[in-house]
PDB file of N, CA and C in Angstrom:
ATOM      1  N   UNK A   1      89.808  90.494  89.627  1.00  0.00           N
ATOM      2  CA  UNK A   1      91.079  91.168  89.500  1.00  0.00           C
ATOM      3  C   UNK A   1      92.171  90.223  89.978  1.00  0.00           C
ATOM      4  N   UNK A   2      92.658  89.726  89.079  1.00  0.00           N
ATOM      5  CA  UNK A   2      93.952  88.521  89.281  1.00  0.00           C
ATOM      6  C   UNK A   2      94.956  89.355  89.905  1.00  0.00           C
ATOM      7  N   UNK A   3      96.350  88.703  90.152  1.00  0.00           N
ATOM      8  CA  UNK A   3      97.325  89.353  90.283  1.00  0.00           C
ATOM      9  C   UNK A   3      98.294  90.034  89.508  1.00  0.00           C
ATOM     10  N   UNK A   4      97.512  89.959  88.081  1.00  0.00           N
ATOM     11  CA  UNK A   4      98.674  90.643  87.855  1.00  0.00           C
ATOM     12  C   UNK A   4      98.419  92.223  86.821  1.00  0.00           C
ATOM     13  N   UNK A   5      97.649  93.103  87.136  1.00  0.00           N
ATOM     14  CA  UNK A   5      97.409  94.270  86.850  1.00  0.00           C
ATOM     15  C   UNK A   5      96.778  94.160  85.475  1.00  0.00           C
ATOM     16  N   UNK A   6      95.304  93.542  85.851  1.00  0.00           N
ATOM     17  CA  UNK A   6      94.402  93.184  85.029  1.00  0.00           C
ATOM     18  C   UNK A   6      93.075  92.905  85.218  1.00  0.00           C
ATOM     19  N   UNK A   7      91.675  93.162  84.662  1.00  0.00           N
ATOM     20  CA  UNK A   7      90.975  92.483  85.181  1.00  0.00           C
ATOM     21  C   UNK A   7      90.375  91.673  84.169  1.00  0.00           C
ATOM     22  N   UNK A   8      89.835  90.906  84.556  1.00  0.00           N
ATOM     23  CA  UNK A   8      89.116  89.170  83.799  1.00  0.00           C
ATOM     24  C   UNK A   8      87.964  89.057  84.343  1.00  0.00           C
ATOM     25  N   UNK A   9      86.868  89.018  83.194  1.00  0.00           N
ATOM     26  CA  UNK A   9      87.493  89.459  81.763  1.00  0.00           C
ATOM     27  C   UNK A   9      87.697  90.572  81.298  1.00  0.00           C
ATOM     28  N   UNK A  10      88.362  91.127  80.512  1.00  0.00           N
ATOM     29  CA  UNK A  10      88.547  92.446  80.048  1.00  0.00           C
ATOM     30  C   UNK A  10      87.459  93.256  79.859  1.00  0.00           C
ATOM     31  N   UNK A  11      86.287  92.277  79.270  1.00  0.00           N
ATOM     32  CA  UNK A  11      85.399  92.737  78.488  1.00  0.00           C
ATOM     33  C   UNK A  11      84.565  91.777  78.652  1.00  0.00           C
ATOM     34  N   UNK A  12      83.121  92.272  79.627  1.00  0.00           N
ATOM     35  CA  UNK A  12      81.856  91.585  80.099  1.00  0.00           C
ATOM     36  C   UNK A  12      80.573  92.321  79.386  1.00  0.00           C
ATOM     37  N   UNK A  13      80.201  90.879  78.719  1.00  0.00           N
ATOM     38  CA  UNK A  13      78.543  91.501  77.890  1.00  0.00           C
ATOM     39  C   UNK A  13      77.447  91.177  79.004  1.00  0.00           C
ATOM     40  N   UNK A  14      76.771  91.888  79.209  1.00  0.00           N
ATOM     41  CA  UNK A  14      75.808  91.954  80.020  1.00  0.00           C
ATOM     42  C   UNK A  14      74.404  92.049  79.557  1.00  0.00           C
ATOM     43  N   UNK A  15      72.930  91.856  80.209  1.00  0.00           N
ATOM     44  CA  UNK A  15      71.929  92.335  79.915  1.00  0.00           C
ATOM     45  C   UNK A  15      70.943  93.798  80.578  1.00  0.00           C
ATOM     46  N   UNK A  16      71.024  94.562  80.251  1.00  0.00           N
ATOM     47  CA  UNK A  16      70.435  95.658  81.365  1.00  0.00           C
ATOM     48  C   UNK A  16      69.986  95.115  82.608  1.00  0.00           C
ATOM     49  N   UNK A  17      69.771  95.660  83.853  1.00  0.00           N
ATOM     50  CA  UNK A  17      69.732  95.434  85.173  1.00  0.00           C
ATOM     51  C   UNK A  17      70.285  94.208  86.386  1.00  0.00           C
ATOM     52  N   UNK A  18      71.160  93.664  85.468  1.00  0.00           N
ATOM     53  CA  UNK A  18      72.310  92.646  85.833  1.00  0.00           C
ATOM     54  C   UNK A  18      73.797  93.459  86.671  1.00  0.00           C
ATOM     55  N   UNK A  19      74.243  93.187  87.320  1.00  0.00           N
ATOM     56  CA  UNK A  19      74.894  93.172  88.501  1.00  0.00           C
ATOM     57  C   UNK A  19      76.439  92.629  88.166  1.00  0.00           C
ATOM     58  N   UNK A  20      77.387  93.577  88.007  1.00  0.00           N
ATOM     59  CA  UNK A  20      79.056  92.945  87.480  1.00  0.00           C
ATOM     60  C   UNK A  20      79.365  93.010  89.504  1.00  0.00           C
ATOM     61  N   UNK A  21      80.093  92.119  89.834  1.00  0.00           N
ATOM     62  CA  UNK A  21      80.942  92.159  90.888  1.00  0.00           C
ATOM     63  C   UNK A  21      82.248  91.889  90.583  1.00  0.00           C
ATOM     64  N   UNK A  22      83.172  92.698  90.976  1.00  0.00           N
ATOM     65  CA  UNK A  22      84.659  92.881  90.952  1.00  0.00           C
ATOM     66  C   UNK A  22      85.320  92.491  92.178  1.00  0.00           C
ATOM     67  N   UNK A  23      86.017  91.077  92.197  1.00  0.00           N
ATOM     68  CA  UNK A  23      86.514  90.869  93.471  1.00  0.00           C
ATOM     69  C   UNK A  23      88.230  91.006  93.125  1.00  0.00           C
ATOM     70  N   UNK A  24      88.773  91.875  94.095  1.00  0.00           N
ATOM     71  CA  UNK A  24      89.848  91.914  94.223  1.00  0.00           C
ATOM     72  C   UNK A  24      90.905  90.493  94.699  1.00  0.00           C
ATOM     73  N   UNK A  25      91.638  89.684  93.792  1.00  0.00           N
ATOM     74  CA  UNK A  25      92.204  88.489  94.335  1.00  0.00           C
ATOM     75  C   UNK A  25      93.572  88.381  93.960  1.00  0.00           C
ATOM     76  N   UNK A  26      93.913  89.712  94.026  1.00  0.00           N
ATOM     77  CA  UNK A  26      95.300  89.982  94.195  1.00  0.00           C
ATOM     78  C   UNK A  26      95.382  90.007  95.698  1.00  0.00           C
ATOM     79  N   UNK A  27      97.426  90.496  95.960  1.00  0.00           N
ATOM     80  CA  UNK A  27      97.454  90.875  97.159  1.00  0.00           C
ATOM     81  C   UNK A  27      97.914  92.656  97.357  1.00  0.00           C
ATOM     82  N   UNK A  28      97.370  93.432  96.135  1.00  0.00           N
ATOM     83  CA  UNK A  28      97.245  94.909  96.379  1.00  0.00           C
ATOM     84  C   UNK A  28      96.370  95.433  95.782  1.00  0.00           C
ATOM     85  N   UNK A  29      96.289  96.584  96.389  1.00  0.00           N
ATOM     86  CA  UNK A  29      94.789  97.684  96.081  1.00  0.00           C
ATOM     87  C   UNK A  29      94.099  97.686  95.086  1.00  0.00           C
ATOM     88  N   UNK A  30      93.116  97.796  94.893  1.00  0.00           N
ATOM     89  CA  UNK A  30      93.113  98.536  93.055  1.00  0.00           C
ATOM     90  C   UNK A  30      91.281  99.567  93.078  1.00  0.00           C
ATOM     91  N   UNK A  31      91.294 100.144  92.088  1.00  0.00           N
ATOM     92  CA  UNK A  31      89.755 100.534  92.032  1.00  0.00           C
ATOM     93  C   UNK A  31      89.202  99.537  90.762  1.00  0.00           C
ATOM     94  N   UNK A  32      87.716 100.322  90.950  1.00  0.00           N
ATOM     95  CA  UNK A  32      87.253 100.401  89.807  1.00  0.00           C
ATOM     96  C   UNK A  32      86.582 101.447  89.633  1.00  0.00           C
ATOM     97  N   UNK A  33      86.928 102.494  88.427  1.00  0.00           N
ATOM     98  CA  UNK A  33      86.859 103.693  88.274  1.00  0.00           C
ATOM     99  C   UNK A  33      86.264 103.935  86.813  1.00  0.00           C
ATOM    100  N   UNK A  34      84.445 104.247  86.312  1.00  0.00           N
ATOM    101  CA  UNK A  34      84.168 104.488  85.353  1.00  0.00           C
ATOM    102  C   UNK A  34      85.286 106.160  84.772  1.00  0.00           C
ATOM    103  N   UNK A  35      85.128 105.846  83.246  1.00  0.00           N
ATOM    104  CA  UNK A  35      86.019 107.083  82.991  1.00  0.00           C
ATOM    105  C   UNK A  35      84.409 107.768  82.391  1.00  0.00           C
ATOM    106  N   UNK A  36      84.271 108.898  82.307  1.00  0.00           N
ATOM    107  CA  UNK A  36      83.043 109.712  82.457  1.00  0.00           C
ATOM    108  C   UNK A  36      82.927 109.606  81.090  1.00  0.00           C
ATOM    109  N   UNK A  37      83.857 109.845  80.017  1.00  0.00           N
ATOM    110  CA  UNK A  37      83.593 110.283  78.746  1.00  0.00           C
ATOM    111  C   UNK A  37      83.703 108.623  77.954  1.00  0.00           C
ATOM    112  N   UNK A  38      83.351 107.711  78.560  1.00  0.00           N
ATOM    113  CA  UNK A  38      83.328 106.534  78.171  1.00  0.00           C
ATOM    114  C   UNK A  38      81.835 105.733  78.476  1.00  0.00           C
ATOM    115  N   UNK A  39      81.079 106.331  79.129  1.00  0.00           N
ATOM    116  CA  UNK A  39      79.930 105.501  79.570  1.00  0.00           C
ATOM    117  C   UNK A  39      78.689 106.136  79.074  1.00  0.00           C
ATOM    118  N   UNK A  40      77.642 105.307  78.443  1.00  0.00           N
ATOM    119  CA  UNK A  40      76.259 106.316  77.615  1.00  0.00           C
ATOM    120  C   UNK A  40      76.260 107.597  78.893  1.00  0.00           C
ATOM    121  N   UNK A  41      74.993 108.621  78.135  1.00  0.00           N
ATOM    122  CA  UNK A  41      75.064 109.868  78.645  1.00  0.00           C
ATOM    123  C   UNK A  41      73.878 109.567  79.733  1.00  0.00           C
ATOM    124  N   UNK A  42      72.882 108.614  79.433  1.00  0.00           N
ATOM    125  CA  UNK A  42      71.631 108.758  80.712  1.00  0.00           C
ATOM    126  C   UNK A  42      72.209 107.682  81.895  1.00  0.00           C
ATOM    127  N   UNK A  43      73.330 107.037  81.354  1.00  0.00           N
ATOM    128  CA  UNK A  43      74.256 105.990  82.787  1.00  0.00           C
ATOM    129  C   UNK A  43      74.570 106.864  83.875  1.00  0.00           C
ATOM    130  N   UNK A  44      74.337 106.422  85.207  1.00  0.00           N
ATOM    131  CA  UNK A  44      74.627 106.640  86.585  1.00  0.00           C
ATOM    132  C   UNK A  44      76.288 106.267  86.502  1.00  0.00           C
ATOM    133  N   UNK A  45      77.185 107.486  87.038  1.00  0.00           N
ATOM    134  CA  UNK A  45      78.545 107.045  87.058  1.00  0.00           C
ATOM    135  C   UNK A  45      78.701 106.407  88.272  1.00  0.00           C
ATOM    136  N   UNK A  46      80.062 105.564  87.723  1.00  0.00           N
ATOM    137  CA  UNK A  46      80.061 104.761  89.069  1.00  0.00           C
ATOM    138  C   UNK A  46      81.699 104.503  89.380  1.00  0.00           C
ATOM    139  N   UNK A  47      82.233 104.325  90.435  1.00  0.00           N
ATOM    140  CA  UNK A  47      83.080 104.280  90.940  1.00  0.00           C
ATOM    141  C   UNK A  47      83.333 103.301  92.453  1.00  0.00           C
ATOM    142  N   UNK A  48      84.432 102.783  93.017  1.00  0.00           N
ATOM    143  CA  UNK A  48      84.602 101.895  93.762  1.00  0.00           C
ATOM    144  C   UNK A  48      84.729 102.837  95.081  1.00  0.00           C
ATOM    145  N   UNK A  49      84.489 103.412  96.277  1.00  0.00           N
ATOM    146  CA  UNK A  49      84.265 104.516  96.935  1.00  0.00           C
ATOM    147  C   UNK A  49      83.404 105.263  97.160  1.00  0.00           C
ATOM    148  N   UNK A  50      82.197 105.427  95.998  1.00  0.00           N
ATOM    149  CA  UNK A  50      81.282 105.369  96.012  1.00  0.00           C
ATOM    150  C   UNK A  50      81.158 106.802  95.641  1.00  0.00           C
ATOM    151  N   UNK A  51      81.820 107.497  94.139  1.00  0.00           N
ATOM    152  CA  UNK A  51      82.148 108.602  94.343  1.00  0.00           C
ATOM    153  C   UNK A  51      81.277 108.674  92.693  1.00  0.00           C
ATOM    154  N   UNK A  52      81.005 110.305  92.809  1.00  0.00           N
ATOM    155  CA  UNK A  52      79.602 110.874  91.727  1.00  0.00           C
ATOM    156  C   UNK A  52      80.415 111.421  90.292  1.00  0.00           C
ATOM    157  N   UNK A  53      82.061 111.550  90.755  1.00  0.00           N
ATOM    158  CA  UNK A  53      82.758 111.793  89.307  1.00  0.00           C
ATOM    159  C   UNK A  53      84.206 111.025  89.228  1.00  0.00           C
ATOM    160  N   UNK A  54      84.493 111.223  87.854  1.00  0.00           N
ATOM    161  CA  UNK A  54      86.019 110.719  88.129  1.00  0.00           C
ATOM    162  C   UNK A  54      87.167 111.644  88.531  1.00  0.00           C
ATOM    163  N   UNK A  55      86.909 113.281  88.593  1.00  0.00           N
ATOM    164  CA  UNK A  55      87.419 113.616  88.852  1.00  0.00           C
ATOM    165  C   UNK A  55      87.980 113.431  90.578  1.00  0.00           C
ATOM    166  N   UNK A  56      86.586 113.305  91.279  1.00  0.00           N
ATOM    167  CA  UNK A  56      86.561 113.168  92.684  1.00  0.00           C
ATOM    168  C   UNK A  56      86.964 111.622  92.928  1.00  0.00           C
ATOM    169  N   UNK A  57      87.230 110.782  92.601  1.00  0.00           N
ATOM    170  CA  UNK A  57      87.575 109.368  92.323  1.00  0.00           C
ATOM    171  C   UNK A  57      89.060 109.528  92.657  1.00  0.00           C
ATOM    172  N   UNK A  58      89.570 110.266  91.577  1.00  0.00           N
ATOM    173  CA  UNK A  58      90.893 110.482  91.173  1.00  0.00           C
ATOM    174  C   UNK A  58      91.536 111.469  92.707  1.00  0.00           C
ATOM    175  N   UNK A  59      90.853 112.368  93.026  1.00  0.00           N
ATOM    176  CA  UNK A  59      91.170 112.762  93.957  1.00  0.00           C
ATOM    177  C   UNK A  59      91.355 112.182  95.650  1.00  0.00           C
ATOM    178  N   UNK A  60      90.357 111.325  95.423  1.00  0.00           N
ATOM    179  CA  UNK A  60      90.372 110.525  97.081  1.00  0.00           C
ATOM    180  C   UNK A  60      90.790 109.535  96.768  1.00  0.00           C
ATOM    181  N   UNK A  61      91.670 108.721  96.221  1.00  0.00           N
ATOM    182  CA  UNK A  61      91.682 107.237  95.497  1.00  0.00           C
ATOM    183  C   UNK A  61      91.713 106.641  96.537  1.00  0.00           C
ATOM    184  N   UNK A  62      92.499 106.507  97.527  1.00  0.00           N
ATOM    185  CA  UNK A  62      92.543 106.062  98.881  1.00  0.00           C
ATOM    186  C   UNK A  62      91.276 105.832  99.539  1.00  0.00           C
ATOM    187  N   UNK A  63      90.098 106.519  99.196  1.00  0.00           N
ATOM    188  CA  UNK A  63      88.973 106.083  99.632  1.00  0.00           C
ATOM    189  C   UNK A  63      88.187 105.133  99.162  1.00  0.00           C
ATOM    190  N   UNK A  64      88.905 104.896  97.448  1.00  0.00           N
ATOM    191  CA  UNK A  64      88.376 104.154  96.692  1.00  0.00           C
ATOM    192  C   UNK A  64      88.774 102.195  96.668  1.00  0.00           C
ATOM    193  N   UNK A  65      90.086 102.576  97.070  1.00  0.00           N
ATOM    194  CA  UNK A  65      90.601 101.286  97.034  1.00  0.00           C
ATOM    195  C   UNK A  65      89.850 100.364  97.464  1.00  0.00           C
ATOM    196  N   UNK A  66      90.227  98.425  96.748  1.00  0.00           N
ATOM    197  CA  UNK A  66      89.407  97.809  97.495  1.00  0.00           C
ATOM    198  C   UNK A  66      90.629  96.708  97.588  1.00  0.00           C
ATOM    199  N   UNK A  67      90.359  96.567  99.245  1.00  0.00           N
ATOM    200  CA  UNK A  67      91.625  95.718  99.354  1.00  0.00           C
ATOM    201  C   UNK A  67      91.605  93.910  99.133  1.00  0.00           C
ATOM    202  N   UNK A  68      92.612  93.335  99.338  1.00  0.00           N
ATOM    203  CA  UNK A  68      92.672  92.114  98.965  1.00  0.00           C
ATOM    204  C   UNK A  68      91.659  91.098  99.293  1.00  0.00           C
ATOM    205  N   UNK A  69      90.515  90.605  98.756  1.00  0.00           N
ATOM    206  CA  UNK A  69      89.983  89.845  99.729  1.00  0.00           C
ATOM    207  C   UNK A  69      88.273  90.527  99.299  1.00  0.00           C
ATOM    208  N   UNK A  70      88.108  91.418  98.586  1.00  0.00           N
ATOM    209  CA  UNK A  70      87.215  92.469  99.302  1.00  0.00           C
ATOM    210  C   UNK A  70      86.573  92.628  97.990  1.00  0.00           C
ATOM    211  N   UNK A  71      85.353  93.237  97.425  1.00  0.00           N
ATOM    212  CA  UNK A  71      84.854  93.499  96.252  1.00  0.00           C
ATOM    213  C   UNK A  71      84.120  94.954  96.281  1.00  0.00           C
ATOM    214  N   UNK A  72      83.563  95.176  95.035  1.00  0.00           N
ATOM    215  CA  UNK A  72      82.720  96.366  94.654  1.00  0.00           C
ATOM    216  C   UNK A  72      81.933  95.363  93.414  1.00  0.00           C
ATOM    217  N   UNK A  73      80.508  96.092  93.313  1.00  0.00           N
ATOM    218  CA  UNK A  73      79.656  95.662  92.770  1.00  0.00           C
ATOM    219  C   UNK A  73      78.850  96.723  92.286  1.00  0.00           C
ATOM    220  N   UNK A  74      78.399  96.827  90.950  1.00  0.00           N
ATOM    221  CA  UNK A  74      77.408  98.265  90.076  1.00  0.00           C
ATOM    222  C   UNK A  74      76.352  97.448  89.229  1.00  0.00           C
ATOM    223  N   UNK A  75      75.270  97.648  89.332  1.00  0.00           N
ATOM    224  CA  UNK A  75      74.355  97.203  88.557  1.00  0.00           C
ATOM    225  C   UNK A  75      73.819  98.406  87.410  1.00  0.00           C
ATOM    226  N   UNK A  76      73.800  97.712  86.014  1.00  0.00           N
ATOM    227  CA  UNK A  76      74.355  98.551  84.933  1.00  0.00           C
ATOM    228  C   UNK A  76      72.416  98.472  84.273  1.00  0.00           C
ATOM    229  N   UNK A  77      71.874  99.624  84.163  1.00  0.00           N
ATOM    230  CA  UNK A  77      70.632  99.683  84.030  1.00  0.00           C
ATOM    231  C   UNK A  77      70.362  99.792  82.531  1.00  0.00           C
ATOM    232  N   UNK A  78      71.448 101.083  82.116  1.00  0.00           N
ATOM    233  CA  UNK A  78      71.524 101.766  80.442  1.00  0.00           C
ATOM    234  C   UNK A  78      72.291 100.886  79.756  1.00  0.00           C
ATOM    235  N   UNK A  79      71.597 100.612  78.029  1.00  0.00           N
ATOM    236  CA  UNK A  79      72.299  99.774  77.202  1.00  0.00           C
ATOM    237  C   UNK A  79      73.551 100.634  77.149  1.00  0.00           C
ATOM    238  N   UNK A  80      74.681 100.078  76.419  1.00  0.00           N
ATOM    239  CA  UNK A  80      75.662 100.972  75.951  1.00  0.00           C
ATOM    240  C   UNK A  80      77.045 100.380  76.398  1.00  0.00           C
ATOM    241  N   UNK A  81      77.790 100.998  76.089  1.00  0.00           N
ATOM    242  CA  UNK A  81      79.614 100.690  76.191  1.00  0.00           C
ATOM    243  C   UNK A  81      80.176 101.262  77.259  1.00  0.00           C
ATOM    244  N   UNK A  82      80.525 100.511  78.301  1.00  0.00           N
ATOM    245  CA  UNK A  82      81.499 101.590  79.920  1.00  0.00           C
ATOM    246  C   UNK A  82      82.214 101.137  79.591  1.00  0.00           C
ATOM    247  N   UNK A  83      83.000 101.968  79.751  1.00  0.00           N
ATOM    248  CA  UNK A  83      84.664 101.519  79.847  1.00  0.00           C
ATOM    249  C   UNK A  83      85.093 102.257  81.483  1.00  0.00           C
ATOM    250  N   UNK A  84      86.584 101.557  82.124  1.00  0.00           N
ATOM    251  CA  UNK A  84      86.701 101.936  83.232  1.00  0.00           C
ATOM    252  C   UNK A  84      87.985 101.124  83.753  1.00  0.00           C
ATOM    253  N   UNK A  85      89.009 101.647  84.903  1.00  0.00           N
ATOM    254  CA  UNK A  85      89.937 101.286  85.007  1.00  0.00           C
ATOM    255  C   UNK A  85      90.173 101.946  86.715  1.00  0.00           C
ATOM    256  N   UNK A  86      91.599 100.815  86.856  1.00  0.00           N
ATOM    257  CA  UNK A  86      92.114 100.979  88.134  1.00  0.00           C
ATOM    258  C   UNK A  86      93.276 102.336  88.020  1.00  0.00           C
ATOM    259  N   UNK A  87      92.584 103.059  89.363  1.00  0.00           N
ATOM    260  CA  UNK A  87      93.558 104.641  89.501  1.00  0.00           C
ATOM    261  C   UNK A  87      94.953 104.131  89.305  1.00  0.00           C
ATOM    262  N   UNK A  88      95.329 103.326  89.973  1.00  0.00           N
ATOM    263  CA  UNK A  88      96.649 103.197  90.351  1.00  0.00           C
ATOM    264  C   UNK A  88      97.423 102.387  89.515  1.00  0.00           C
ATOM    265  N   UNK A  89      96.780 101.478  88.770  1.00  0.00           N
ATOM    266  CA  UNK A  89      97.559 100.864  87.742  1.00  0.00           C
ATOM    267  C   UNK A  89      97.128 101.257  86.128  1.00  0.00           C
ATOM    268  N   UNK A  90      97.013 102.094  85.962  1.00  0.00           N
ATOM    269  CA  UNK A  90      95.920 103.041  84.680  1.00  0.00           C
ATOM    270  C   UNK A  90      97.160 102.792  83.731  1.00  0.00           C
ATOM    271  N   UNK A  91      98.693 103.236  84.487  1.00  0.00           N
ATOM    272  CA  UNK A  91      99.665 103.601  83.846  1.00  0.00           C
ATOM    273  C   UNK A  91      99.960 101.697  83.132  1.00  0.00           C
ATOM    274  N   UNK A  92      99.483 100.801  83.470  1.00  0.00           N
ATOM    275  CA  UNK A  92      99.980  99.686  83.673  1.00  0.00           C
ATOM    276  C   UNK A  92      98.926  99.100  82.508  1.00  0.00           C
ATOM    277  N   UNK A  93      97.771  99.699  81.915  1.00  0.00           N
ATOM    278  CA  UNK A  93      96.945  99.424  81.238  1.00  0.00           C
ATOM    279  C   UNK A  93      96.101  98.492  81.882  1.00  0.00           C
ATOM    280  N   UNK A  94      95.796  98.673  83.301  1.00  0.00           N
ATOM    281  CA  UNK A  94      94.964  97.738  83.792  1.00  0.00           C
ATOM    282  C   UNK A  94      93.522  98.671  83.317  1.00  0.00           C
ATOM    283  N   UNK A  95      92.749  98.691  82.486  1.00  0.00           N
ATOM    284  CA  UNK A  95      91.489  98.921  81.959  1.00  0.00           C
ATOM    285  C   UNK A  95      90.557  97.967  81.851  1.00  0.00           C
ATOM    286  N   UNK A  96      88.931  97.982  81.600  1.00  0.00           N
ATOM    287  CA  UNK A  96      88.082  97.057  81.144  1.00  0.00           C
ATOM    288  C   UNK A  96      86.898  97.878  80.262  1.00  0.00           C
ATOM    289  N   UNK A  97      85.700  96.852  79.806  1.00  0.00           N
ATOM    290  CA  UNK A  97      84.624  97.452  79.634  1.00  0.00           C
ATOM    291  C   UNK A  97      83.803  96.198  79.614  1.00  0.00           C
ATOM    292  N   UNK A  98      82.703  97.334  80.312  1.00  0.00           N
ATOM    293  CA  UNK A  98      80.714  96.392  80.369  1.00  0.00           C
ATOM    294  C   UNK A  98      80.674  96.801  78.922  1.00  0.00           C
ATOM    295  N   UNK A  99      79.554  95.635  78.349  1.00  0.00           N
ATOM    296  CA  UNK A  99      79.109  96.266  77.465  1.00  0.00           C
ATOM    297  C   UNK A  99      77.783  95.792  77.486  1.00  0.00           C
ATOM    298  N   UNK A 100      76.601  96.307  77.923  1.00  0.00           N
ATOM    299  CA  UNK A 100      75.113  96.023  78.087  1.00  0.00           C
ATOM    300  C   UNK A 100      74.302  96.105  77.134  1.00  0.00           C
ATOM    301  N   UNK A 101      73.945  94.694  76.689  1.00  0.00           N
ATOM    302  CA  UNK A 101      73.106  95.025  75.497  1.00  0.00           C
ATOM    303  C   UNK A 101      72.107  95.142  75.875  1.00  0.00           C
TER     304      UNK A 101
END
């Protein structure tokens, strides 16, 4: 996560049981927040906070944040397309997607 309300790469191909780490290397907050209706149906949701929906994501974001310096990491088991984005800059189109073949 660069500085400037984005993450790189946008879009990471992966192989099932491989490991994305998201390091925050800006100097403000951000998540990483699967959107529910974006990720296959047998995928474990995942969130930066460590939270079981996006609704509850969305609700504590503050718990979610990861600050400057600092990372979150999900190891992606199910083939398929996640898509997922930062709470706070959503409006800013800071979005991404795994895509696990």
């Amino acid at each position: 996560m660069p500085g400037d309300l984005r993450f790189e790469p946008k879009t990471a191909t992966i192989e099932p049981g491989e490991t994305v780490t998201w390091t925050n290397e800006s100097d403000i907050d951000h998540t990483v927040t699967a959107y529910e209706d974006e990720i296959p149906d047998e995928a474990t949701y995942f969130a930066s906070g460590g939270f079981e929906s996006e609704r509850t994501a969305r609700n504590r974001v503050t718990e979610g944040l990861i600050a400057s310096g600092e990372n979150y990491e999900h190891t992606f088991e199910e083939p398929g397309t996640y898509g997922y984005f930062c709470i706070p800059h959503e409006g800013s189109g800071m979005v991404g997607t795994v895509r696990v073949k």
